[in-house]
PDB file of N, CA and C in Angstrom:
ATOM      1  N   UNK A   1     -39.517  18.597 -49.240  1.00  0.00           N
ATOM      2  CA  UNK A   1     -39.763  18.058 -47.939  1.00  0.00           C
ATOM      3  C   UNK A   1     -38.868  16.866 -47.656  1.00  0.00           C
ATOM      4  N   UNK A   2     -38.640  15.639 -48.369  1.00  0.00           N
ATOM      5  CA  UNK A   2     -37.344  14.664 -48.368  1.00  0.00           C
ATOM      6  C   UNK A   2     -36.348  15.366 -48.335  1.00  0.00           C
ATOM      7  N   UNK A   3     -36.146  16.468 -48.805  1.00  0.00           N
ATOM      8  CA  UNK A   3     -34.900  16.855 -48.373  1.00  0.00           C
ATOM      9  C   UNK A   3     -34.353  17.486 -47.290  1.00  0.00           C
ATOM     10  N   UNK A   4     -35.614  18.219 -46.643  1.00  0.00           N
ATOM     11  CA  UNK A   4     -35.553  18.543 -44.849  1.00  0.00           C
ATOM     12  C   UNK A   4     -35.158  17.064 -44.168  1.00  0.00           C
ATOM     13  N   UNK A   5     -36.493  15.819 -44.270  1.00  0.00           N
ATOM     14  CA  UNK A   5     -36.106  14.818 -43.879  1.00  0.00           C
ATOM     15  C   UNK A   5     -35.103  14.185 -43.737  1.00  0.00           C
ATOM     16  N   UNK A   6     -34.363  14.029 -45.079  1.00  0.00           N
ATOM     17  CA  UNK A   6     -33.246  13.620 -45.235  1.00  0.00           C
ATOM     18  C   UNK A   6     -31.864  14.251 -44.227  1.00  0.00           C
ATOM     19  N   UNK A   7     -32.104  15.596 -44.175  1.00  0.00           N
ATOM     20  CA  UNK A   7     -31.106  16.394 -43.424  1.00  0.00           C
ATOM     21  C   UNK A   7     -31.242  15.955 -42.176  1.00  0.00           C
ATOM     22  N   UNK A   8     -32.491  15.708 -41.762  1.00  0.00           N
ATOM     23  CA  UNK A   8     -32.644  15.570 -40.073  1.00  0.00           C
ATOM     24  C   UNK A   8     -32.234  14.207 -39.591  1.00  0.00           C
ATOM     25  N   UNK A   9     -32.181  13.398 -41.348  1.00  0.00           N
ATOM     26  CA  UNK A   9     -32.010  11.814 -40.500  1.00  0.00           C
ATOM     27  C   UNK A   9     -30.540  12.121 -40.492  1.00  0.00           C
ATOM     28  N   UNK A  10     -29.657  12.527 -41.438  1.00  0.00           N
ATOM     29  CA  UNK A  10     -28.269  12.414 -41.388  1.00  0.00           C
ATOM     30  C   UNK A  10     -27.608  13.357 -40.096  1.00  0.00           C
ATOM     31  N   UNK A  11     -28.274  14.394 -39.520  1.00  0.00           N
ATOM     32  CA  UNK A  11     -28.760  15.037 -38.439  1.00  0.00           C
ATOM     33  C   UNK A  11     -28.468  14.214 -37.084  1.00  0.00           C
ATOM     34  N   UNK A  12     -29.544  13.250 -37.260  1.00  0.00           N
ATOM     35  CA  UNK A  12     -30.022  11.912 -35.893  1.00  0.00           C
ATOM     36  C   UNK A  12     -28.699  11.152 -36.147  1.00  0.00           C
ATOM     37  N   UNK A  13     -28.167  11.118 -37.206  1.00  0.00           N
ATOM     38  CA  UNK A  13     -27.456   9.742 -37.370  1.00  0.00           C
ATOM     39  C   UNK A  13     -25.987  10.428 -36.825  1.00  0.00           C
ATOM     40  N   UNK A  14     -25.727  11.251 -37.113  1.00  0.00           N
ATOM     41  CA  UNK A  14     -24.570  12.338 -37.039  1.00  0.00           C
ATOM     42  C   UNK A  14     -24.622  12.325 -34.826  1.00  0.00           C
ATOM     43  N   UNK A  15     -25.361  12.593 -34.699  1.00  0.00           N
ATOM     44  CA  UNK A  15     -25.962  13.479 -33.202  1.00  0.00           C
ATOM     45  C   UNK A  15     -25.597  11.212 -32.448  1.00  0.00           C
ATOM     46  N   UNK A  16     -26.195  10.186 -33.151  1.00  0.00           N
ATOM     47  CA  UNK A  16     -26.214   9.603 -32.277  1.00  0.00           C
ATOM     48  C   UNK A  16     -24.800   8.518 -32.771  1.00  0.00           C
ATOM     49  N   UNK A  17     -24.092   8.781 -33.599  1.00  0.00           N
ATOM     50  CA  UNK A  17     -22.551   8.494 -33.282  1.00  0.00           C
ATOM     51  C   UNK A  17     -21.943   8.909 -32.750  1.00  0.00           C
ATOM     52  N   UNK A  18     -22.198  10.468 -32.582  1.00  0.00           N
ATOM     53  CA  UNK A  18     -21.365  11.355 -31.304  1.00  0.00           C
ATOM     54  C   UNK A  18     -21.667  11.181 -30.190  1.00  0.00           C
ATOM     55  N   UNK A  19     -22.786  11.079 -29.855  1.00  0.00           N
ATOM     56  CA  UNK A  19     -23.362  10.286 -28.186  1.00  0.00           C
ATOM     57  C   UNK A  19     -22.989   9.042 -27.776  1.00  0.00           C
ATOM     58  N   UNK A  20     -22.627   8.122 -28.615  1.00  0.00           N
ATOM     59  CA  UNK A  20     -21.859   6.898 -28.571  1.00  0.00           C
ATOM     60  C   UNK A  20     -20.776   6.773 -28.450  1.00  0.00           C
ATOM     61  N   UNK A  21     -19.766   7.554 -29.217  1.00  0.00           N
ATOM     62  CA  UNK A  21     -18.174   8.092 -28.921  1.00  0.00           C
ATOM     63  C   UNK A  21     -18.188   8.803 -27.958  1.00  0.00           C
ATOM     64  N   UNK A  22     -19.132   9.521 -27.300  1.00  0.00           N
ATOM     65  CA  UNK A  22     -18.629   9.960 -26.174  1.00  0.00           C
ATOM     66  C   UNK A  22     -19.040   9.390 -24.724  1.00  0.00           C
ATOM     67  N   UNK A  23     -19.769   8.222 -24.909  1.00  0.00           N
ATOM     68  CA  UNK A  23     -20.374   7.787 -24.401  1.00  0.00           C
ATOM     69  C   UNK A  23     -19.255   6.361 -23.805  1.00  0.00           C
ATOM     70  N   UNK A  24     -18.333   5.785 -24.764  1.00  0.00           N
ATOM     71  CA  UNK A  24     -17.178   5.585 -25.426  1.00  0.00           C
ATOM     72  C   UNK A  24     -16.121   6.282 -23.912  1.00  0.00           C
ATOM     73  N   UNK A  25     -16.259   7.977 -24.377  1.00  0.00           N
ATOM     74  CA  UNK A  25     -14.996   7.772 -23.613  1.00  0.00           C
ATOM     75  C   UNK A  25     -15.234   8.015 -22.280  1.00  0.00           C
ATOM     76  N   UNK A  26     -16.231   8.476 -21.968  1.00  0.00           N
ATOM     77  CA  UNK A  26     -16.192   8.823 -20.922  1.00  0.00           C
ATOM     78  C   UNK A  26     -16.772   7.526 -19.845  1.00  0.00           C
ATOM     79  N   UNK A  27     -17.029   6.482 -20.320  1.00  0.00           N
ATOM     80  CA  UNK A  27     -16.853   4.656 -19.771  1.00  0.00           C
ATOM     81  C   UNK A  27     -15.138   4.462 -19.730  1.00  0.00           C
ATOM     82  N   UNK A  28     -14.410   4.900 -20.562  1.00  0.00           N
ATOM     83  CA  UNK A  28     -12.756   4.558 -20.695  1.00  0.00           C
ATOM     84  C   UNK A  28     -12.610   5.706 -19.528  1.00  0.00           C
ATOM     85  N   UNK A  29     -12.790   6.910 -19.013  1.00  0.00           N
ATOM     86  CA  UNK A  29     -12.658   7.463 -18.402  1.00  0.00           C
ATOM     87  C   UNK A  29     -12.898   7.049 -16.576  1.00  0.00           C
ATOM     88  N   UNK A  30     -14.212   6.437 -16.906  1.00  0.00           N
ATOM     89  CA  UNK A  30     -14.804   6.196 -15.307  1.00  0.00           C
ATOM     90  C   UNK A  30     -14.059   4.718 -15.045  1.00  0.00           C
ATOM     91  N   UNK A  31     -13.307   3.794 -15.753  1.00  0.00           N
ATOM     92  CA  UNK A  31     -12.665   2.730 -15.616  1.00  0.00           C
ATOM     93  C   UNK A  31     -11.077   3.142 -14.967  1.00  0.00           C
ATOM     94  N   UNK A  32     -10.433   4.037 -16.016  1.00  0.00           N
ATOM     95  CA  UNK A  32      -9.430   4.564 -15.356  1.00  0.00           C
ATOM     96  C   UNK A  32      -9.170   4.934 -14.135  1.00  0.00           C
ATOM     97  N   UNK A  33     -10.243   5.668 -13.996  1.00  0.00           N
ATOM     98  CA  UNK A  33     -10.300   7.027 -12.312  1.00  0.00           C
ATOM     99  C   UNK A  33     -11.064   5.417 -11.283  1.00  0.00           C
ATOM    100  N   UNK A  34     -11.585   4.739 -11.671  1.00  0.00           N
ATOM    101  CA  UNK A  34     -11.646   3.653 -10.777  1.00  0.00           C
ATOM    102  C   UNK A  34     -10.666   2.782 -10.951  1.00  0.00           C
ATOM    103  N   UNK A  35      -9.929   2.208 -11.606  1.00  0.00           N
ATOM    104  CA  UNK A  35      -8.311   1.146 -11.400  1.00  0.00           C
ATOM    105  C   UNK A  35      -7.403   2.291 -10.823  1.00  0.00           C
ATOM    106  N   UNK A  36      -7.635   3.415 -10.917  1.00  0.00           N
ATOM    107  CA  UNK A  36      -6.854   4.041 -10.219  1.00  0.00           C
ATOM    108  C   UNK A  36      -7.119   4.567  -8.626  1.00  0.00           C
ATOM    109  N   UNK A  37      -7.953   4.800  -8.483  1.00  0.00           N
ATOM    110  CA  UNK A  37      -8.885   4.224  -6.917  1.00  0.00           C
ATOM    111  C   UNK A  37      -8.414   3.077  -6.424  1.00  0.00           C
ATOM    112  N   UNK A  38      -8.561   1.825  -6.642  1.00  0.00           N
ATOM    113  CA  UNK A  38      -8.463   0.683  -6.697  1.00  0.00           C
ATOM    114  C   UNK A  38      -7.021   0.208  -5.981  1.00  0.00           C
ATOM    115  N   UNK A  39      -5.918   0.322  -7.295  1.00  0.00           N
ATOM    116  CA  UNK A  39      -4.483   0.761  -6.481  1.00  0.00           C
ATOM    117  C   UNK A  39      -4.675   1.471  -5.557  1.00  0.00           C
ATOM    118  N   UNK A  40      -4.908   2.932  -5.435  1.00  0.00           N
ATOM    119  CA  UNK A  40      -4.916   3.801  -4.595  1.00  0.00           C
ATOM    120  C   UNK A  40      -4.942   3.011  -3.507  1.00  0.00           C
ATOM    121  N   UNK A  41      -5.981   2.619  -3.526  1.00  0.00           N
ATOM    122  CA  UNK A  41      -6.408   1.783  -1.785  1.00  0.00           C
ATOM    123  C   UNK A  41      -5.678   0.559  -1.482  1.00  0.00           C
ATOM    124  N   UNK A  42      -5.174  -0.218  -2.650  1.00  0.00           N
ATOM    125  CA  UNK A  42      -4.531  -1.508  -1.934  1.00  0.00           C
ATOM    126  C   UNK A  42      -2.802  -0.929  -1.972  1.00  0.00           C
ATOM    127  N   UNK A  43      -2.170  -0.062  -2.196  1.00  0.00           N
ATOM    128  CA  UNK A  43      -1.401   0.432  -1.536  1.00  0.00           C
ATOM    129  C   UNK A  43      -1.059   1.354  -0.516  1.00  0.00           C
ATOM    130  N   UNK A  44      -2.069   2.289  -0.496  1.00  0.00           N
ATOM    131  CA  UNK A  44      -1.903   3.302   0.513  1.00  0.00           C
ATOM    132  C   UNK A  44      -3.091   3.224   1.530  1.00  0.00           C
ATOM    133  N   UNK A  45      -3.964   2.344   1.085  1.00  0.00           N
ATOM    134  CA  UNK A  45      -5.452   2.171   2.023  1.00  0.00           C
ATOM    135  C   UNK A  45      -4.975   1.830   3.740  1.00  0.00           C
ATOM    136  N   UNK A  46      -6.286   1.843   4.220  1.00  0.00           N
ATOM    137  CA  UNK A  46      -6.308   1.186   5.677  1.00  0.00           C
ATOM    138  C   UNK A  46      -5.379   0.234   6.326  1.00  0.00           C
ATOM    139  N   UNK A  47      -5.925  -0.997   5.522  1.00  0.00           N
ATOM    140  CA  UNK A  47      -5.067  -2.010   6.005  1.00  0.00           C
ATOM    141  C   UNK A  47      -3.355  -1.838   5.956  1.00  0.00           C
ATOM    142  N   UNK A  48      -2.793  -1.188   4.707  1.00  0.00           N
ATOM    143  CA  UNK A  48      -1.077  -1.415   4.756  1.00  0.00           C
ATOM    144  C   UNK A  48      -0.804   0.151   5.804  1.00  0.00           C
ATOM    145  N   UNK A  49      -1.144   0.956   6.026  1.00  0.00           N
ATOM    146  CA  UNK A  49      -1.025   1.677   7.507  1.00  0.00           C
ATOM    147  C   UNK A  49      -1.324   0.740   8.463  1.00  0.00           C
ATOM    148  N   UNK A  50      -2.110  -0.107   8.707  1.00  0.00           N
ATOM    149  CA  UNK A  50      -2.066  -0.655  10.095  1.00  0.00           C
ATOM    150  C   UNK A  50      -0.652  -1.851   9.674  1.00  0.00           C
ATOM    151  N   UNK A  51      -0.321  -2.460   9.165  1.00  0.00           N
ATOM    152  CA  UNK A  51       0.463  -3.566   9.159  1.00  0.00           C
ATOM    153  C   UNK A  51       1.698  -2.509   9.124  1.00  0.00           C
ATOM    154  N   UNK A  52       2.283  -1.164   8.488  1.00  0.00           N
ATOM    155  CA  UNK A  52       3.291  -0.536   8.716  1.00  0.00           C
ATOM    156  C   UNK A  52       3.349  -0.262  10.286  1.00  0.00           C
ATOM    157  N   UNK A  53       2.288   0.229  10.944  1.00  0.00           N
ATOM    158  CA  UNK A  53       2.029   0.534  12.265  1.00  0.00           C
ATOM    159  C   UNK A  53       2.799  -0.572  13.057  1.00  0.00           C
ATOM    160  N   UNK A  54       1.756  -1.660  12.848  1.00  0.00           N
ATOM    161  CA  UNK A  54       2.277  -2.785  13.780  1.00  0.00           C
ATOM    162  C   UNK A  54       3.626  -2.978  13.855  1.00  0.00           C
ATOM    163  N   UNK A  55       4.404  -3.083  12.231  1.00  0.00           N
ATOM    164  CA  UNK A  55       5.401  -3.587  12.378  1.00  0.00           C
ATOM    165  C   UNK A  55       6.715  -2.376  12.511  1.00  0.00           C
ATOM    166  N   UNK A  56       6.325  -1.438  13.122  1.00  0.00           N
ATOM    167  CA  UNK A  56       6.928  -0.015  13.346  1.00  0.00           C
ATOM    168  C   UNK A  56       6.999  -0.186  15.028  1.00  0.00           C
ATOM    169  N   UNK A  57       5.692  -1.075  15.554  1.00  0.00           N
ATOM    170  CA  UNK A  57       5.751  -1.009  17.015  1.00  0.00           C
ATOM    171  C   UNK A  57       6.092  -2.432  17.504  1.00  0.00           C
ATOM    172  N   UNK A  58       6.341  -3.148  16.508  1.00  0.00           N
ATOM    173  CA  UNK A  58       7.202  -4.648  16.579  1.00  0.00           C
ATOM    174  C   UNK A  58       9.008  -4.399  16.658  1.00  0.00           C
ATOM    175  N   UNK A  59       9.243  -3.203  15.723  1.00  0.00           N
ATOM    176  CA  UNK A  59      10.332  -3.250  15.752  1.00  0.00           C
ATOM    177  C   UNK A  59      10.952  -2.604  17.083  1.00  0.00           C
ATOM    178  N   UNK A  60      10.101  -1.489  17.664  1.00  0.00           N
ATOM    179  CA  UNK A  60      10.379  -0.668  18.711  1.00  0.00           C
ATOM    180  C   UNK A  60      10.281  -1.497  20.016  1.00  0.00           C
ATOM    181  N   UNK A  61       9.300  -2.910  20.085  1.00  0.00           N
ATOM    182  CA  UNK A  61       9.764  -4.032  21.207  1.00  0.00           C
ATOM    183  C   UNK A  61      11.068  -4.730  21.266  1.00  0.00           C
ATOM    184  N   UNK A  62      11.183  -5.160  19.852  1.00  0.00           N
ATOM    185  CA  UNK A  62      12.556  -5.987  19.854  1.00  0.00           C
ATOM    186  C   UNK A  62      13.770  -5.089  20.082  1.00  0.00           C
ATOM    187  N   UNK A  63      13.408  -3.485  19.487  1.00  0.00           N
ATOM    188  CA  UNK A  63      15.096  -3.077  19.972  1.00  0.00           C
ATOM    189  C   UNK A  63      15.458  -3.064  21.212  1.00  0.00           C
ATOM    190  N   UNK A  64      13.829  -2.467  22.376  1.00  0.00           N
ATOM    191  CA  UNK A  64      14.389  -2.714  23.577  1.00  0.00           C
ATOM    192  C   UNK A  64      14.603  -4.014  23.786  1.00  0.00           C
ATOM    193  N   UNK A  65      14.114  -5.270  23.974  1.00  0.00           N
ATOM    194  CA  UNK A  65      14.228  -6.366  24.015  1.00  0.00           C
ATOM    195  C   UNK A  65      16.033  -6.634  23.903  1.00  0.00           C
ATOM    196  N   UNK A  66      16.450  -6.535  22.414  1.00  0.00           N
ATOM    197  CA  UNK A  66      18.021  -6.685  22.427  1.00  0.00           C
ATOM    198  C   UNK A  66      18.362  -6.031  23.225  1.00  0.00           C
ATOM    199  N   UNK A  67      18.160  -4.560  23.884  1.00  0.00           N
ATOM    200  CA  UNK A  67      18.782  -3.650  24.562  1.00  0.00           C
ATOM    201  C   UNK A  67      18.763  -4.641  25.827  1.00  0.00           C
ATOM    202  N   UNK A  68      18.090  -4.645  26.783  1.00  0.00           N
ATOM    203  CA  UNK A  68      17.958  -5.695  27.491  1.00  0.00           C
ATOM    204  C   UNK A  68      18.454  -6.908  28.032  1.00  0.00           C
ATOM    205  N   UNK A  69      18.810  -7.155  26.821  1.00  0.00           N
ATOM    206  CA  UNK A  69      19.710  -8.974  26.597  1.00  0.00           C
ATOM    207  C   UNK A  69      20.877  -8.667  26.310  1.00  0.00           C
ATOM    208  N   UNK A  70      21.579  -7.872  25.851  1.00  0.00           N
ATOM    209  CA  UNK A  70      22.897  -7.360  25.719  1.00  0.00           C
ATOM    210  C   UNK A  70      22.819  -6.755  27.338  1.00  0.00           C
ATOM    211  N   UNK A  71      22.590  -5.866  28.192  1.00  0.00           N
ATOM    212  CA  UNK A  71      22.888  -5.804  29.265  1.00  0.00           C
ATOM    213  C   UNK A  71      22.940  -6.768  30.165  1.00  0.00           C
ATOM    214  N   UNK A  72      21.851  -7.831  29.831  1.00  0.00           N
ATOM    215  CA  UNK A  72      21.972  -9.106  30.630  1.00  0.00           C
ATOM    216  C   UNK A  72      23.010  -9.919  30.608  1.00  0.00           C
ATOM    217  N   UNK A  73      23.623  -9.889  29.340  1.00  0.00           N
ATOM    218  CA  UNK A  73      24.339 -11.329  28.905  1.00  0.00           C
ATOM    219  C   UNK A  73      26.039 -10.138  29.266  1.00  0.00           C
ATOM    220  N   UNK A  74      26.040  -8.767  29.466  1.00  0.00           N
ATOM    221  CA  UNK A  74      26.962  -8.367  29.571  1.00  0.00           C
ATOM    222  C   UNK A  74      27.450  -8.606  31.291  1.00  0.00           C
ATOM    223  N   UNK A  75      26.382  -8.259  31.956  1.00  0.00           N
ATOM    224  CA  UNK A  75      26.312  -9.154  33.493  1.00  0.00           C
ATOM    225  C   UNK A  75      26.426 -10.536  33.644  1.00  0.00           C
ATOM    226  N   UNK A  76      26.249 -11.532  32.774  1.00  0.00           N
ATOM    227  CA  UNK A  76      26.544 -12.852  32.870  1.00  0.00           C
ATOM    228  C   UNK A  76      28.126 -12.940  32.315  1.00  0.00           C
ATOM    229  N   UNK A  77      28.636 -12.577  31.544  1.00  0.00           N
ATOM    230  CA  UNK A  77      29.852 -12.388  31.051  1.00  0.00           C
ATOM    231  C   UNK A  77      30.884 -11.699  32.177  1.00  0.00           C
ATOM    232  N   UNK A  78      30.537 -10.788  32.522  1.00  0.00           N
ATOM    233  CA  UNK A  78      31.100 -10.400  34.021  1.00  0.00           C
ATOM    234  C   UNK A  78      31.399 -11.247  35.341  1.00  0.00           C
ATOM    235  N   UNK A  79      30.218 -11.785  35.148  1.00  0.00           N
ATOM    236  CA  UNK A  79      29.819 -12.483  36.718  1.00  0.00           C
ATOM    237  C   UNK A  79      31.104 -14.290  35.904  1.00  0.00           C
ATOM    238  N   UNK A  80      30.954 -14.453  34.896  1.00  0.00           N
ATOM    239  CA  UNK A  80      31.972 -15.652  34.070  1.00  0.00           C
ATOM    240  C   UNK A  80      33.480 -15.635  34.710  1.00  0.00           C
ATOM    241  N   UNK A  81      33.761 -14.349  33.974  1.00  0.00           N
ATOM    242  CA  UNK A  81      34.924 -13.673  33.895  1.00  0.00           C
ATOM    243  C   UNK A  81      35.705 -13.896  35.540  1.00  0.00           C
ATOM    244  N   UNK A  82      34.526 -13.776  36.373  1.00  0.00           N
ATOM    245  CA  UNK A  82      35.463 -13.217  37.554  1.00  0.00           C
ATOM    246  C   UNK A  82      35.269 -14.678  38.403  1.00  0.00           C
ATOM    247  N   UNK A  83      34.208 -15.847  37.865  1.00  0.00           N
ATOM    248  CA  UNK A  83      34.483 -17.230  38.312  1.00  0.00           C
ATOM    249  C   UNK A  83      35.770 -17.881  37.779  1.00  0.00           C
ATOM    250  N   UNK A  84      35.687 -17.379  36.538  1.00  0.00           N
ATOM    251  CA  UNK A  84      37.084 -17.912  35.863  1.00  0.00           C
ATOM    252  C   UNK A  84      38.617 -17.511  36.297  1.00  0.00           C
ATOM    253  N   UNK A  85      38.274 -16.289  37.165  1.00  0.00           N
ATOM    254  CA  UNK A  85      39.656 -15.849  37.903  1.00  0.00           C
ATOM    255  C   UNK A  85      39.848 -16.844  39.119  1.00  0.00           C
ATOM    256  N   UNK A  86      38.757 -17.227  39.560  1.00  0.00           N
ATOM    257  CA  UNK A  86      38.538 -17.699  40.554  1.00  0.00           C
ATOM    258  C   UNK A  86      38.797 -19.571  41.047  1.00  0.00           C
ATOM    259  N   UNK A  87      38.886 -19.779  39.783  1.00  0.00           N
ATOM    260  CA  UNK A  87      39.131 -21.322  39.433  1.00  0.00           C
ATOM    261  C   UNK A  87      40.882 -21.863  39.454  1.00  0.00           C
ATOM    262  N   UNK A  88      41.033 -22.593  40.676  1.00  0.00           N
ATOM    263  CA  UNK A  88      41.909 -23.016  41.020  1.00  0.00           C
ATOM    264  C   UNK A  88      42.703 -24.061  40.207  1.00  0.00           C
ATOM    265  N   UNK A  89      42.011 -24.828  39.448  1.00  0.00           N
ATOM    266  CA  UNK A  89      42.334 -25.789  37.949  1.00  0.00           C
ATOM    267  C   UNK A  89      43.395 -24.955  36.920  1.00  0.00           C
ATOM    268  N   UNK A  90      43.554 -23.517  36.882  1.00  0.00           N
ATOM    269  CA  UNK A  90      44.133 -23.065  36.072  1.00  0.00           C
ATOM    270  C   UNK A  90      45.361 -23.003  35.800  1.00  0.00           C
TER     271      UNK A  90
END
């Protein structure tokens, strides 16, 4: 009969190191798949789409903007040009 016993404790003891090692990895497991979540979201999350957004529709003001000011300043350069023909001092 100690020797059934005996089997069942080395049995329990056997059964609850393996529940612990796996217990072990699969905590190393749920840490991973969450730091990797984690990144996930502070690079590709919500917020850096909206700040790419914005600054996608920041850039699309300022090009017209230059577009704009180069036609302007090309009409002020014109309108220069033809006072400067016009200047009797020369």
């Amino acid at each position: 009969m100690s020797d059934v016993l005996d089997e069942f404790d080395d049995e329990a003891e056997e059964s609850g190191r393996s529940a612990l090692f796996y217990l072990k990895i699969l905590s190393l497991v749920a840490l991973v798949v969450g730091f990797g979540l984690y990144i996930g979201d502070v690079l590709f999350g919500k917020s850096s789409l909206d700040v790419l957004l914005n600054l996608q529709a920041d850039k699309d003001t300022l090009t017209a903007k230059i577009k704009s000011l180069k036609d302007e300043n090309a009409v002020l350069q014109k309108e220069y040009f033809e006072l400067r023909q016009l200047d009797p001092d020369r």
